[in-house]
C-alpha atoms as a PDB file:
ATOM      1  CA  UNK A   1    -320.403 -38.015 -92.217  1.00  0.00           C
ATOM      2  CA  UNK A   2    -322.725 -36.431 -94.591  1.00  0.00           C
ATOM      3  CA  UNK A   3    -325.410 -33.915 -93.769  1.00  0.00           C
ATOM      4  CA  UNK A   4    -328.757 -35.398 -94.683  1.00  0.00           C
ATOM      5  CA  UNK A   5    -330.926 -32.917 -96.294  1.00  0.00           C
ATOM      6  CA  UNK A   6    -334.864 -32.996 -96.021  1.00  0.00           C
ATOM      7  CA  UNK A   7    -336.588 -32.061 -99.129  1.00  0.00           C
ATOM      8  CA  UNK A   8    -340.551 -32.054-100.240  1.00  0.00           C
ATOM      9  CA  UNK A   9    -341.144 -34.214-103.672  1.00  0.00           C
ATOM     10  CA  UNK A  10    -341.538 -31.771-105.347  1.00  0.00           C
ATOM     11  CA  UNK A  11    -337.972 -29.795-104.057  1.00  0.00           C
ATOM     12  CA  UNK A  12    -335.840 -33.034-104.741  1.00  0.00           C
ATOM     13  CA  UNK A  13    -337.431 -33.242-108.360  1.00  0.00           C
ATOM     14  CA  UNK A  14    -336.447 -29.887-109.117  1.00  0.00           C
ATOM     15  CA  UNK A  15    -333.345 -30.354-107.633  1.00  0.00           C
ATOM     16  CA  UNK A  16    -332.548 -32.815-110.367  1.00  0.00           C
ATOM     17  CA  UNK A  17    -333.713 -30.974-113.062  1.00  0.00           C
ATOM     18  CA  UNK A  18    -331.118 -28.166-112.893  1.00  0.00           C
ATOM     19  CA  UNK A  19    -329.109 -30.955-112.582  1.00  0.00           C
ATOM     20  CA  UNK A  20    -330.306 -32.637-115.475  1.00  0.00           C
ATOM     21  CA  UNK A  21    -329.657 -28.714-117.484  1.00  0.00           C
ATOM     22  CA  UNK A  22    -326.767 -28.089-116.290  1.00  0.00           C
ATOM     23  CA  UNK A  23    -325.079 -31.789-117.854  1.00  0.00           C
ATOM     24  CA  UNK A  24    -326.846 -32.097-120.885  1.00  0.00           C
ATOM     25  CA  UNK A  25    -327.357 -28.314-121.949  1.00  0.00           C
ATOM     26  CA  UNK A  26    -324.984 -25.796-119.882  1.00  0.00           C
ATOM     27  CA  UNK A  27    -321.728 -28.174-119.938  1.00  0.00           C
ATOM     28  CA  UNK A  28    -322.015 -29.088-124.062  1.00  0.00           C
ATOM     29  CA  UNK A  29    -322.297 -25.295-124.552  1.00  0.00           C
ATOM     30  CA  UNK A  30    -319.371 -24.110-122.197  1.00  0.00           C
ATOM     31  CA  UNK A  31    -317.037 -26.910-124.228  1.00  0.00           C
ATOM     32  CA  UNK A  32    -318.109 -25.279-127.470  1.00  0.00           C
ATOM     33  CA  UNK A  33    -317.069 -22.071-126.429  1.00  0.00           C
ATOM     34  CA  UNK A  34    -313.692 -23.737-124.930  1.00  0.00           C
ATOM     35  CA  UNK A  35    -312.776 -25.152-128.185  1.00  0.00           C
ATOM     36  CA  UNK A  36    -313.995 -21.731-130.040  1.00  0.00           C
ATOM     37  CA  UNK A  37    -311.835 -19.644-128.052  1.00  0.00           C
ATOM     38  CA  UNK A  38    -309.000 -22.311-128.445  1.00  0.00           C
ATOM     39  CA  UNK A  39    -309.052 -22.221-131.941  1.00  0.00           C
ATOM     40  CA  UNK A  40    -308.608 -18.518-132.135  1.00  0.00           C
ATOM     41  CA  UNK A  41    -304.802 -19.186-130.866  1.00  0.00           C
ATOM     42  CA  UNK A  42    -302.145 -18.179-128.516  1.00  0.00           C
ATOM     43  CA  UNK A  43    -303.894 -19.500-125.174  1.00  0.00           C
ATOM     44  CA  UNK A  44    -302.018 -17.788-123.021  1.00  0.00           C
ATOM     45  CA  UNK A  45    -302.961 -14.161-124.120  1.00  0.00           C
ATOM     46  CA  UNK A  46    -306.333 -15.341-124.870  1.00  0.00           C
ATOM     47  CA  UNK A  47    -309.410 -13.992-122.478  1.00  0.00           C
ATOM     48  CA  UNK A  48    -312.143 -15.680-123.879  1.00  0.00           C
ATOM     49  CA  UNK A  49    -310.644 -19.116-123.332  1.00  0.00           C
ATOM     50  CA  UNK A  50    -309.502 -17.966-119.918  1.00  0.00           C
ATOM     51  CA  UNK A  51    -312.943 -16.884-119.156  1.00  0.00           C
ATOM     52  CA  UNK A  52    -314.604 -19.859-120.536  1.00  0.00           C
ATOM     53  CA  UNK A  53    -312.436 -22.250-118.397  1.00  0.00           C
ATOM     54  CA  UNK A  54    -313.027 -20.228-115.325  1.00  0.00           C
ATOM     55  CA  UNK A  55    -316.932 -20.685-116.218  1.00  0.00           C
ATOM     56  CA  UNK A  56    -316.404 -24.125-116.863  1.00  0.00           C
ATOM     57  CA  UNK A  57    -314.829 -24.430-113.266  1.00  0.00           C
ATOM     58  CA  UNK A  58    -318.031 -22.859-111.424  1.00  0.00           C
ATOM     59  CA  UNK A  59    -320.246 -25.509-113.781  1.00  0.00           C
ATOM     60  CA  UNK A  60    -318.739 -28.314-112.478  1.00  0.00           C
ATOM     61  CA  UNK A  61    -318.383 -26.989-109.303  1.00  0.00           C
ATOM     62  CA  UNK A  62    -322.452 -26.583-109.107  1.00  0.00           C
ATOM     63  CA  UNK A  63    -322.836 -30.125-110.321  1.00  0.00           C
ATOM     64  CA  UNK A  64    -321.093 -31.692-107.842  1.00  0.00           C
ATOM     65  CA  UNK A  65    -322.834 -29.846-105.206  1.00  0.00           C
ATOM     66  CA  UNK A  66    -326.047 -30.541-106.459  1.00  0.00           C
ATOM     67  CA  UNK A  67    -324.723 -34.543-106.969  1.00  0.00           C
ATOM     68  CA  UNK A  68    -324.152 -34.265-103.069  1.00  0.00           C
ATOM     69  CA  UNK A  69    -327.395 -32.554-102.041  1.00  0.00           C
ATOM     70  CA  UNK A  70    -328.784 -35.459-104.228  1.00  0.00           C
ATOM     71  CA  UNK A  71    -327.279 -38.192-102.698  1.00  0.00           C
ATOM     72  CA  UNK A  72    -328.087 -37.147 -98.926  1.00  0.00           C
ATOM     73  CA  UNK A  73    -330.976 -36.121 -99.713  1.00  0.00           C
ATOM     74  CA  UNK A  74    -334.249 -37.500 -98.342  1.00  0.00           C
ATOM     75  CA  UNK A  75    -338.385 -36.971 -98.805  1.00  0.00           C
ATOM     76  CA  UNK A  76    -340.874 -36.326 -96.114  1.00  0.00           C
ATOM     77  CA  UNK A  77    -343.362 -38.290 -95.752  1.00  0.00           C
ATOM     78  CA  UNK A  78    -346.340 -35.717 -94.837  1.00  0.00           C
ATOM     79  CA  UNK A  79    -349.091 -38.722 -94.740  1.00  0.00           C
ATOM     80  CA  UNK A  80    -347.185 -39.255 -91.474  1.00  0.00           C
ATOM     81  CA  UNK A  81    -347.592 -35.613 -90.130  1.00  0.00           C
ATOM     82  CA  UNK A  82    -349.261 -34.827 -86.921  1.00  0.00           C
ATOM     83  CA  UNK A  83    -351.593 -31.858 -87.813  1.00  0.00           C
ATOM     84  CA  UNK A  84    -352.226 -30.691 -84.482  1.00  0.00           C
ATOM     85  CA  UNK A  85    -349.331 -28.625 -83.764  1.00  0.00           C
ATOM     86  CA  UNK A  86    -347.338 -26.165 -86.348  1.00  0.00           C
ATOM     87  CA  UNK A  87    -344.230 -28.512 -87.999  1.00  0.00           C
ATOM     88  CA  UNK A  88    -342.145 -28.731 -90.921  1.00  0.00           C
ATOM     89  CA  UNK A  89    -344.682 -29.004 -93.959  1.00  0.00           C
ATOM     90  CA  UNK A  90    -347.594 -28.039 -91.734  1.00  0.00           C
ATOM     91  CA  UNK A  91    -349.718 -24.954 -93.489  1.00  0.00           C
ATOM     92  CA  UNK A  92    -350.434 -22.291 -90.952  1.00  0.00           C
ATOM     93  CA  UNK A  93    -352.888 -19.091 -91.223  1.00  0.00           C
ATOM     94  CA  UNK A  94    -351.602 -16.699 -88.788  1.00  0.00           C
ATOM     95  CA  UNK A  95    -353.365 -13.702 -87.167  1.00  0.00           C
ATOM     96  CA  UNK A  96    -351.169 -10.543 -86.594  1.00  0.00           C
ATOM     97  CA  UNK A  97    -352.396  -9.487 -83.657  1.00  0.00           C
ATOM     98  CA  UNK A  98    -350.445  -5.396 -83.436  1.00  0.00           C
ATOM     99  CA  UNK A  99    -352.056  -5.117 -87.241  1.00  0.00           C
ATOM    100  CA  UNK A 100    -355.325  -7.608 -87.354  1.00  0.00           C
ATOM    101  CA  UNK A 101    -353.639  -9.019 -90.637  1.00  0.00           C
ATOM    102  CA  UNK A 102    -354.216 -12.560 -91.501  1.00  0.00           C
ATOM    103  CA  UNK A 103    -350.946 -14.476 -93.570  1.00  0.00           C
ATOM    104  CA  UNK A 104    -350.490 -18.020 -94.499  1.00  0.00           C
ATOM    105  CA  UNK A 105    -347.545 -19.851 -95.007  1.00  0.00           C
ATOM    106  CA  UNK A 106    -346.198 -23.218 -95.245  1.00  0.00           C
ATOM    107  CA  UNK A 107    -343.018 -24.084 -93.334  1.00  0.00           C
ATOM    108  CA  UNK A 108    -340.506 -25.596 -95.669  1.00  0.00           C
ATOM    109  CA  UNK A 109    -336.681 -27.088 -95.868  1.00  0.00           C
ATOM    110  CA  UNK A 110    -334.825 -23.959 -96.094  1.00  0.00           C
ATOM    111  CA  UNK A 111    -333.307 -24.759 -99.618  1.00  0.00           C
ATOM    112  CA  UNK A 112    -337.092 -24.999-100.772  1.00  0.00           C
ATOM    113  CA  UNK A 113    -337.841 -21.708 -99.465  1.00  0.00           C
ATOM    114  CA  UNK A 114    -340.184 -19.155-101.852  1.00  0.00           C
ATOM    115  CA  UNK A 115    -341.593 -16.214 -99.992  1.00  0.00           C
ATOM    116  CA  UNK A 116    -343.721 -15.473-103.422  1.00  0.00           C
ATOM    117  CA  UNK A 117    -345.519 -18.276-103.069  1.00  0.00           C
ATOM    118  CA  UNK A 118    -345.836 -18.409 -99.545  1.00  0.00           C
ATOM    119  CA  UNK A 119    -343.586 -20.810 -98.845  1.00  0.00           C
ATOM    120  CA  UNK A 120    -340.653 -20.081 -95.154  1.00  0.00           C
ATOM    121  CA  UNK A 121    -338.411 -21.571 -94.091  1.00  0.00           C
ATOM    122  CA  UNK A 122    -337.964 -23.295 -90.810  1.00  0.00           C
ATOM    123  CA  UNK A 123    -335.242 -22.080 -89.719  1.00  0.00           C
ATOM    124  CA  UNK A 124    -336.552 -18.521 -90.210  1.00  0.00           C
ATOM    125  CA  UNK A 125    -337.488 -16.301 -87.310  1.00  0.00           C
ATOM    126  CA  UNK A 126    -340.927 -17.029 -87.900  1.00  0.00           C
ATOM    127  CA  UNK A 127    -341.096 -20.473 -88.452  1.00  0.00           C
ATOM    128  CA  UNK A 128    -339.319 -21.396 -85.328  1.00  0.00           C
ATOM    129  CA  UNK A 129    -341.609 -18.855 -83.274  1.00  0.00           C
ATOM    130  CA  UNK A 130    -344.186 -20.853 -84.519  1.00  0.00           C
ATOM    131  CA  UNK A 131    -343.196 -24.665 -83.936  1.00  0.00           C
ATOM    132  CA  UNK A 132    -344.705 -26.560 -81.807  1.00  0.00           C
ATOM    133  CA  UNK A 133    -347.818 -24.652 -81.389  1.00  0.00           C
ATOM    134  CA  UNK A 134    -351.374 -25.581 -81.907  1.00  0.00           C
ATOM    135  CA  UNK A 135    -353.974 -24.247 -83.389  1.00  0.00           C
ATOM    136  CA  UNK A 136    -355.335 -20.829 -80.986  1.00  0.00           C
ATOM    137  CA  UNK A 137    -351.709 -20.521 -79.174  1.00  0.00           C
ATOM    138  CA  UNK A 138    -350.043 -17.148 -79.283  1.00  0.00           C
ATOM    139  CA  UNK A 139    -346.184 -16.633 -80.021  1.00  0.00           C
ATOM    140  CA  UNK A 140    -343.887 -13.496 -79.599  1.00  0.00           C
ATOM    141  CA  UNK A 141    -341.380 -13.560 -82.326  1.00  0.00           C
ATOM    142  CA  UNK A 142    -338.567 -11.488 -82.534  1.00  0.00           C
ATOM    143  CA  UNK A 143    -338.017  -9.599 -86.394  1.00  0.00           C
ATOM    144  CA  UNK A 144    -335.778  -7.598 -87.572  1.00  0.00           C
ATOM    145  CA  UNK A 145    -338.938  -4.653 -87.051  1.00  0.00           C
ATOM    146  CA  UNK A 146    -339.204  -5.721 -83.352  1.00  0.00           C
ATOM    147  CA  UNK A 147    -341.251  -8.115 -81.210  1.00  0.00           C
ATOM    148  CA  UNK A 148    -344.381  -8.810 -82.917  1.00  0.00           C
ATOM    149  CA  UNK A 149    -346.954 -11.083 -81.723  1.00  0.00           C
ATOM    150  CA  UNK A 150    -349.236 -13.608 -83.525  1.00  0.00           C
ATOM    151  CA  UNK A 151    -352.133 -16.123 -83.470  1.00  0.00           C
ATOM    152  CA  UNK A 152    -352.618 -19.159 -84.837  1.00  0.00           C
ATOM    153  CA  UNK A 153    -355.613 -19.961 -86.576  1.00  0.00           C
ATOM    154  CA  UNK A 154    -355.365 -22.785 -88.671  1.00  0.00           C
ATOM    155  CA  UNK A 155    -353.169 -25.791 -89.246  1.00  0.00           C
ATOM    156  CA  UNK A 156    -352.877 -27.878 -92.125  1.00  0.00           C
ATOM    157  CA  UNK A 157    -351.125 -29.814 -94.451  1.00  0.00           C
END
């Protein structure tokens, strides 16, 4: 049975653009090189081809991966969110309550995870401190740092 994979619009779109490089852009160019390296002879003493076919074999390795994670993979429908408790998609301003410092973050599918741009994953310490509770609850989370403790302050989508 496949694993079905929960992804944001946005996640599964970018998804299939790497896909969409990696077939018309990376594979054309690792062939070139293939047939450049085989034309320079003996194959069997030759490193370039051997390293071009081993780089060929990770390509289409990664393409069928991301063909899979395509094909069991599914969109959230956030209109269809309850906003009054902390879930996957839900936007959350949390209070540090040890430091007084205020962070938001939006709980995402783990492969769309971006701590940059604020975006966690749920299945990080965090996020699954966090789940489930409204908007004023309290939640001890254990971090790598210790036990720290936080309030939340806002929910939203």
């Amino acid at each position: 049975m496949t694993k079905v994979n929960y992804y944001t619009k946005e996640g599964l779109q970018n998804l299939k653009d790497e896909l969409e490089q990696l077939i018309r852009v990376e594979r054309p160019a690792i062939s070139k090189q293939i047939a450049e390296a085989r034309d320079k002879g003996d194959l069997s003493e030759n490193a370039e081809y051997a390293a071009a076919k081993d780089t060929q074999g990770l390509l289409e390795l990664k393409i069928a991966k991301l063909h899979e994670l395509i094909r069991s993979a599914r969109i959230f429908d956030e209109s269809k969110l309850d906003t009054s408790k902390v879930l996957l998609l839900s936007t959350i301003k949390i209070k540090n309550l040890k430091n007084g410092i205020e962070m938001t973050y939006t709980l995402v599918p783990e492969q769309e995870a971006d701590f940059k741009s604020g975006k966690i994953s749920v299945t990080s310490p965090i996020a699954r401190g966090l789940l489930g509770k409204q908007v004023g609850e309290t939640a001890e989370i254990k971090v790598p740092a210790g036990i720290i403790t936080f309030k939340i302050i806002e929910i939203t989508r």
